[in-house]
Protein backbone atom coordinates (compact mmCIF):
# COMPACT_ATOMS: atom_id res chain seq x y z
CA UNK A 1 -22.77 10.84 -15.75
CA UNK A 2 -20.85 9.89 -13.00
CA UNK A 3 -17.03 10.57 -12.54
CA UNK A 4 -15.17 7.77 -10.40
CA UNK A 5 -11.84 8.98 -9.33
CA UNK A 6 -9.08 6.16 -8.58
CA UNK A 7 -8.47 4.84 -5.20
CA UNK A 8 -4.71 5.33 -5.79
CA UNK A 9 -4.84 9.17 -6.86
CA UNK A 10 -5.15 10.53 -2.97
CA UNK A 11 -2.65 8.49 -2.54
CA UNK A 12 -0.56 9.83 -5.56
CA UNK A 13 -1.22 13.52 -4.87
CA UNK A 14 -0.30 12.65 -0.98
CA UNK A 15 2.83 10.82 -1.94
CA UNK A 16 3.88 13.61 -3.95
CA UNK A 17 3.32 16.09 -1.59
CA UNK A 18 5.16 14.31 1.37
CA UNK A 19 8.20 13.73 -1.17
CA UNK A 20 8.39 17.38 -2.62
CA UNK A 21 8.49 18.77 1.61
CA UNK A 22 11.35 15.49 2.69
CA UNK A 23 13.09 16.86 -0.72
CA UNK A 24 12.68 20.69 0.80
CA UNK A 25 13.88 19.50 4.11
CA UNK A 26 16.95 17.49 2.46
CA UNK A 27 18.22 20.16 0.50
CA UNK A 28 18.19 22.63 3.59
CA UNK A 29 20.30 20.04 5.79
CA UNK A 30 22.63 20.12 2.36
CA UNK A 31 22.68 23.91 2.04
CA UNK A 32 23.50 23.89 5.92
CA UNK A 33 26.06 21.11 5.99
CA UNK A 34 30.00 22.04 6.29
CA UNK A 35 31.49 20.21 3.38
CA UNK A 36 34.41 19.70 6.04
CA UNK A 37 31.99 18.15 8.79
CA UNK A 38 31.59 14.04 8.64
CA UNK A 39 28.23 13.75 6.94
CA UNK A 40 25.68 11.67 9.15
CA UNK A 41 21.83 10.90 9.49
CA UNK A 42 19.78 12.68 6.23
CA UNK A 43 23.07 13.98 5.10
CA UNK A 44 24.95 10.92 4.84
CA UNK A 45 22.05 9.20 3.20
CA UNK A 46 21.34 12.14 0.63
CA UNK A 47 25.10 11.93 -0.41
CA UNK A 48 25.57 7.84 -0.52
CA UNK A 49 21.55 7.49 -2.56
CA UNK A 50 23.43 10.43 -4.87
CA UNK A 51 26.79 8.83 -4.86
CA UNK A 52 25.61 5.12 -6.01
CA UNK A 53 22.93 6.68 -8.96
CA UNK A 54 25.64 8.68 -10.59
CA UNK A 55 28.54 5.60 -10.33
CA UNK A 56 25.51 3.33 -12.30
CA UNK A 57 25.04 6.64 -14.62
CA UNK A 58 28.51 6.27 -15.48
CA UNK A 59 29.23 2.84 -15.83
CA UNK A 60 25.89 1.93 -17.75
CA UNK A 61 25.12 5.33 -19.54
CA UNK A 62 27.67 7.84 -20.06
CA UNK A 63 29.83 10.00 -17.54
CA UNK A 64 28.23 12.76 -19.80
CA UNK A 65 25.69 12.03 -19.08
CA UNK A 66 25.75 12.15 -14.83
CA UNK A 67 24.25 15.43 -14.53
CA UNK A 68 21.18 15.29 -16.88
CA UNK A 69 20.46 11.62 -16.05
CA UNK A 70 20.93 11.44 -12.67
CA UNK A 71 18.35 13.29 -11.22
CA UNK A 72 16.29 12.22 -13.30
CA UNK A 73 16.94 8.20 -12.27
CA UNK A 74 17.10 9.35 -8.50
CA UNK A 75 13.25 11.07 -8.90
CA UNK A 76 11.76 7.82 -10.22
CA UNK A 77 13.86 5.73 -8.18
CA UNK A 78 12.72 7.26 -5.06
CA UNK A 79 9.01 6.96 -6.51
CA UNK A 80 8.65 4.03 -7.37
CA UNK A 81 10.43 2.60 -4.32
CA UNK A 82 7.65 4.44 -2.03
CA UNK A 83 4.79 3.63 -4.01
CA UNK A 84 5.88 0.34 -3.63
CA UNK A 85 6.03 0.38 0.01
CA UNK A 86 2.87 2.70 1.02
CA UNK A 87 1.03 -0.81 0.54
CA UNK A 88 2.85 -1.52 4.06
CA UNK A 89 0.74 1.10 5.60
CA UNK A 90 -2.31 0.16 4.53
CA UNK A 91 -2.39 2.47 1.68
CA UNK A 92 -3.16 1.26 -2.21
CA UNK A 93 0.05 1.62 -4.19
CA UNK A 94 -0.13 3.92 -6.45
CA UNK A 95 2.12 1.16 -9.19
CA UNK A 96 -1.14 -1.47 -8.90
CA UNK A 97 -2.36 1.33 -11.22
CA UNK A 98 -1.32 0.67 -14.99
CA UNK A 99 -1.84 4.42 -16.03
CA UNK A 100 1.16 5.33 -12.95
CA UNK A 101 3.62 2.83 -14.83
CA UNK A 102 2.17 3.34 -18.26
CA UNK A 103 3.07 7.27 -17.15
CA UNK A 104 6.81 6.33 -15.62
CA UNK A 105 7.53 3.71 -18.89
CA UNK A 106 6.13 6.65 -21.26
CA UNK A 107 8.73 9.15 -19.87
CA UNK A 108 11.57 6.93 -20.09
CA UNK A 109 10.50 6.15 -23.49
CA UNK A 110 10.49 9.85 -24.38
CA UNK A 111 14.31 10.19 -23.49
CA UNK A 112 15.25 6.81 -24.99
CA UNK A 113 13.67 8.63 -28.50
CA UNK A 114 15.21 11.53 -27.61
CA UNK A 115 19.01 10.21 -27.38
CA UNK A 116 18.79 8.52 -29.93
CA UNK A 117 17.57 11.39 -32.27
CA UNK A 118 20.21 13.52 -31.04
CA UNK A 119 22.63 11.07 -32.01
CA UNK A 120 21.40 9.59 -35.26
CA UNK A 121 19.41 13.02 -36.61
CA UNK A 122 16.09 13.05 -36.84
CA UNK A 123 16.49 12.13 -40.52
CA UNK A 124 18.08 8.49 -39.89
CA UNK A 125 15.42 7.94 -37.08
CA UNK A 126 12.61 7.92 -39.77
CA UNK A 127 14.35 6.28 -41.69
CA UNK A 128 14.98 3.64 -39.65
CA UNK A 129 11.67 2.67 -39.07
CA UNK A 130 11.26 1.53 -43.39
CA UNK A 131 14.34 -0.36 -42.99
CA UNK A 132 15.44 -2.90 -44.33
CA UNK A 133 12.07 -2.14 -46.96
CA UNK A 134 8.84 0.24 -46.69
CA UNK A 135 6.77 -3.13 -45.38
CA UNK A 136 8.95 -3.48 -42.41
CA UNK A 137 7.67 -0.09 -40.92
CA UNK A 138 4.64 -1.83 -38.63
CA UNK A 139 6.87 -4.51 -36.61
CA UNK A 140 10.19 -1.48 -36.34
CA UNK A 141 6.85 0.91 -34.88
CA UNK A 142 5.80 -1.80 -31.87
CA UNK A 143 9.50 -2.50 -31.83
CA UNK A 144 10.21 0.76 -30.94
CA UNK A 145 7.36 0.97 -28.52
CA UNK A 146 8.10 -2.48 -27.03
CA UNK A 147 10.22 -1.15 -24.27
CA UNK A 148 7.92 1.45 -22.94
CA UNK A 149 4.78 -1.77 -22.87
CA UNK A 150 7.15 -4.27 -21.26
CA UNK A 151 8.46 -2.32 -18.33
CA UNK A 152 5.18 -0.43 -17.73
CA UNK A 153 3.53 -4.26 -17.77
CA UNK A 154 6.44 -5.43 -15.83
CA UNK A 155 6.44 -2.87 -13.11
CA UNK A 156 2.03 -3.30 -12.90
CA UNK A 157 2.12 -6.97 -13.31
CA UNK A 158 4.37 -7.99 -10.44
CA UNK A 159 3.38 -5.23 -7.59
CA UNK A 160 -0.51 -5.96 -8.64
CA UNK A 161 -0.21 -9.84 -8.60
CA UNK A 162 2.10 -9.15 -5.06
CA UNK A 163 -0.92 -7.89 -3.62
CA UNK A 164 -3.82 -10.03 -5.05
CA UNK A 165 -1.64 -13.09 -3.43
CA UNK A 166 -1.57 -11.45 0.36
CA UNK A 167 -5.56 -10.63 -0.10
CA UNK A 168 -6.26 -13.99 -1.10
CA UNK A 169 -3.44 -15.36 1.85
CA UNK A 170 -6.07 -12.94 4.65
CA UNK A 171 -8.90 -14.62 3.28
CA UNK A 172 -8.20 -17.88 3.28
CA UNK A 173 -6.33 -17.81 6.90
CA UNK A 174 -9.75 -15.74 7.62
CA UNK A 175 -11.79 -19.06 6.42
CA UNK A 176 -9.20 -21.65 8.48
CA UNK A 177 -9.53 -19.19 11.71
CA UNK A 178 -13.23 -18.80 11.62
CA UNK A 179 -13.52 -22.58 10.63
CA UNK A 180 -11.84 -23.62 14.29
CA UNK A 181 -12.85 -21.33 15.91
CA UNK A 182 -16.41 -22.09 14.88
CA UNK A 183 -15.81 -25.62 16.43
CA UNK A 184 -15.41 -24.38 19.99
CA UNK A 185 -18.58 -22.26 19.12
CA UNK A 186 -16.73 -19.15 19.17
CA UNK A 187 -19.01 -16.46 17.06
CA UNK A 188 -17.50 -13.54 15.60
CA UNK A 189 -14.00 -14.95 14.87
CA UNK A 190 -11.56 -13.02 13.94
CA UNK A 191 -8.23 -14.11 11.68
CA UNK A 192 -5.62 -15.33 13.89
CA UNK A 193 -3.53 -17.34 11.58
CA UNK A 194 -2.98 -14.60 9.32
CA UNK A 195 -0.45 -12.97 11.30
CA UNK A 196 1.63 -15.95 11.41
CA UNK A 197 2.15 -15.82 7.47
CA UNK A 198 1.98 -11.90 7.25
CA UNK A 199 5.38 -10.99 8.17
CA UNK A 200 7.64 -13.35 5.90
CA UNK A 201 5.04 -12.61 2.94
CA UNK A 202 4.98 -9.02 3.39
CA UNK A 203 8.58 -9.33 3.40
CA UNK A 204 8.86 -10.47 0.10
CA UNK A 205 6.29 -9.26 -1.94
CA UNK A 206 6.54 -5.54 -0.71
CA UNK A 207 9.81 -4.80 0.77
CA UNK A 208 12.23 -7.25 -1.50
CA UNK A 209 9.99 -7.81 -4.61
CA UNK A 210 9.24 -3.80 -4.14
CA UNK A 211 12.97 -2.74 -3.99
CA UNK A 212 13.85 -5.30 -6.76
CA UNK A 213 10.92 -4.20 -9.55
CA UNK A 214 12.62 -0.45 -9.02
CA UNK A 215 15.89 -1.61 -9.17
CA UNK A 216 14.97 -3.34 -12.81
CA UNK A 217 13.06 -0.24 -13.69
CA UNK A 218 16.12 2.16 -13.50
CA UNK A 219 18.89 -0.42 -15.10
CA UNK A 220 16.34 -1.02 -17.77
CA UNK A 221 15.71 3.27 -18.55
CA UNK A 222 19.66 3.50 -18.12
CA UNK A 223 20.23 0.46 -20.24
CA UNK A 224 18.27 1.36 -22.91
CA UNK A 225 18.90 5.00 -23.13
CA UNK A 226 22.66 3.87 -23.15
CA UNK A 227 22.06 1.55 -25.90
CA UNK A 228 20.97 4.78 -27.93
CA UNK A 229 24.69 6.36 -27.37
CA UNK A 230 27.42 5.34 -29.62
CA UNK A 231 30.78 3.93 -27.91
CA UNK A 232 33.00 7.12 -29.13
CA UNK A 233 30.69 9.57 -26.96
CA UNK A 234 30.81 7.37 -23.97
């Protein structure tokens, strides 16, 4: 039997690692900073990344809800965002793998069950699933898991088809350069029009399509767990 192991997991365990030592370095700059010092450099980006996830905590969720969420919304946010972007360095994101978002979508899931349990009782929550009669349990059960298969889908389907459309953008320029430069009986061509698209691609599809599928990710988990409150606990 042989055991293949995902391109993506060094690259997982890796991008784990390097975030867990920034994270250690961070919170020594915090522990060291004078609260009545100007913040600047890591300091001044630790507070404002802190600063905007807790003001969309509150507006969206629940100020209650600040402390618990927030960290919780920075962690992935950070995550995702970099997983995104390791494609830039020639690394294979870790989100072109469907069992990373299935993983990220199946934890947000578990908290949107989890709120809304603690508000309804566990009681009404099974119940909810027979209503408005017993027959109507199988579409409320995908209903319910609809959320988590969308934005794990959602999150795959739009980093993975960012990066089959720059392979298939090298290739082709790879088939135009080697085609003229076959004319001047050049051998061993190499892709010189690729470059010329690169830049404006790869600044779409991985830095603007990459900050834009996280951003959707964490309004989504923060709209739908705030969905799950009722207005008089807000």
């Amino acid at each position: 039997m042989t055991i293949t192991i995902q391109s993506q997991v060094p690259v997982i365990i890796g991008l784990t690692a390097f975030i867990l030592i920034s994270l250690k370095l961070i919170n020594r700059k915090l522990v060291a900073f004078d609260a009545l010092d100007k913040p600047t450099g890591v300091v001044m980006l630790a507070l404002t990344v802190v600063e905007l996830i807790e003001g969309f905590v509150n507006d969206i969720v629940s100020k209650k809800y600040v402390d618990t969420l927030g960290p919780y919304i920075t962690s992935i946010a950070v995550y995702i965002l970099l997983s995104n972007y390791v494609g830039l360095l020639g690394f294979d994101n870790p989100t072109r793998s469907y069992s990373v978002t299935l993983t990220l979508a199946a934890i947000t899931w578990v908290l949107i069950q989890a709120t809304d349990i603690k508000y309804s009782g566990l009681k009404a929550y099974i119940h909810s699933f027979f209503e408005p009669i017993f027959p109507f349990v199988i579409p409320n059960f995908f209903g319910c898991i609809a959320p988590m298969i969308s934005m794990s889908l959602r999150l795959f389907g739009n980093i993975l088809s960012g990066a089959i459309i720059m392979e298939l953008v090298y290739s082709f320029t790879n088939w135009v350069s080697n085609t003229i430069l076959s004319v001047f009986s050049v051998e061993n061509g190499f892709n010189f029009i690729g470059p010329l698209f690169a830049a404006p691609l790869h600044a779409y599809f991985d830095l603007f399509s990459g900050f834009i599928q996280m951003f959707i990710f964490i309004m989504l988990t923060m709209v739908f767990i705030g969905n799950k409150i009722p207005e008089d606990e807000k």
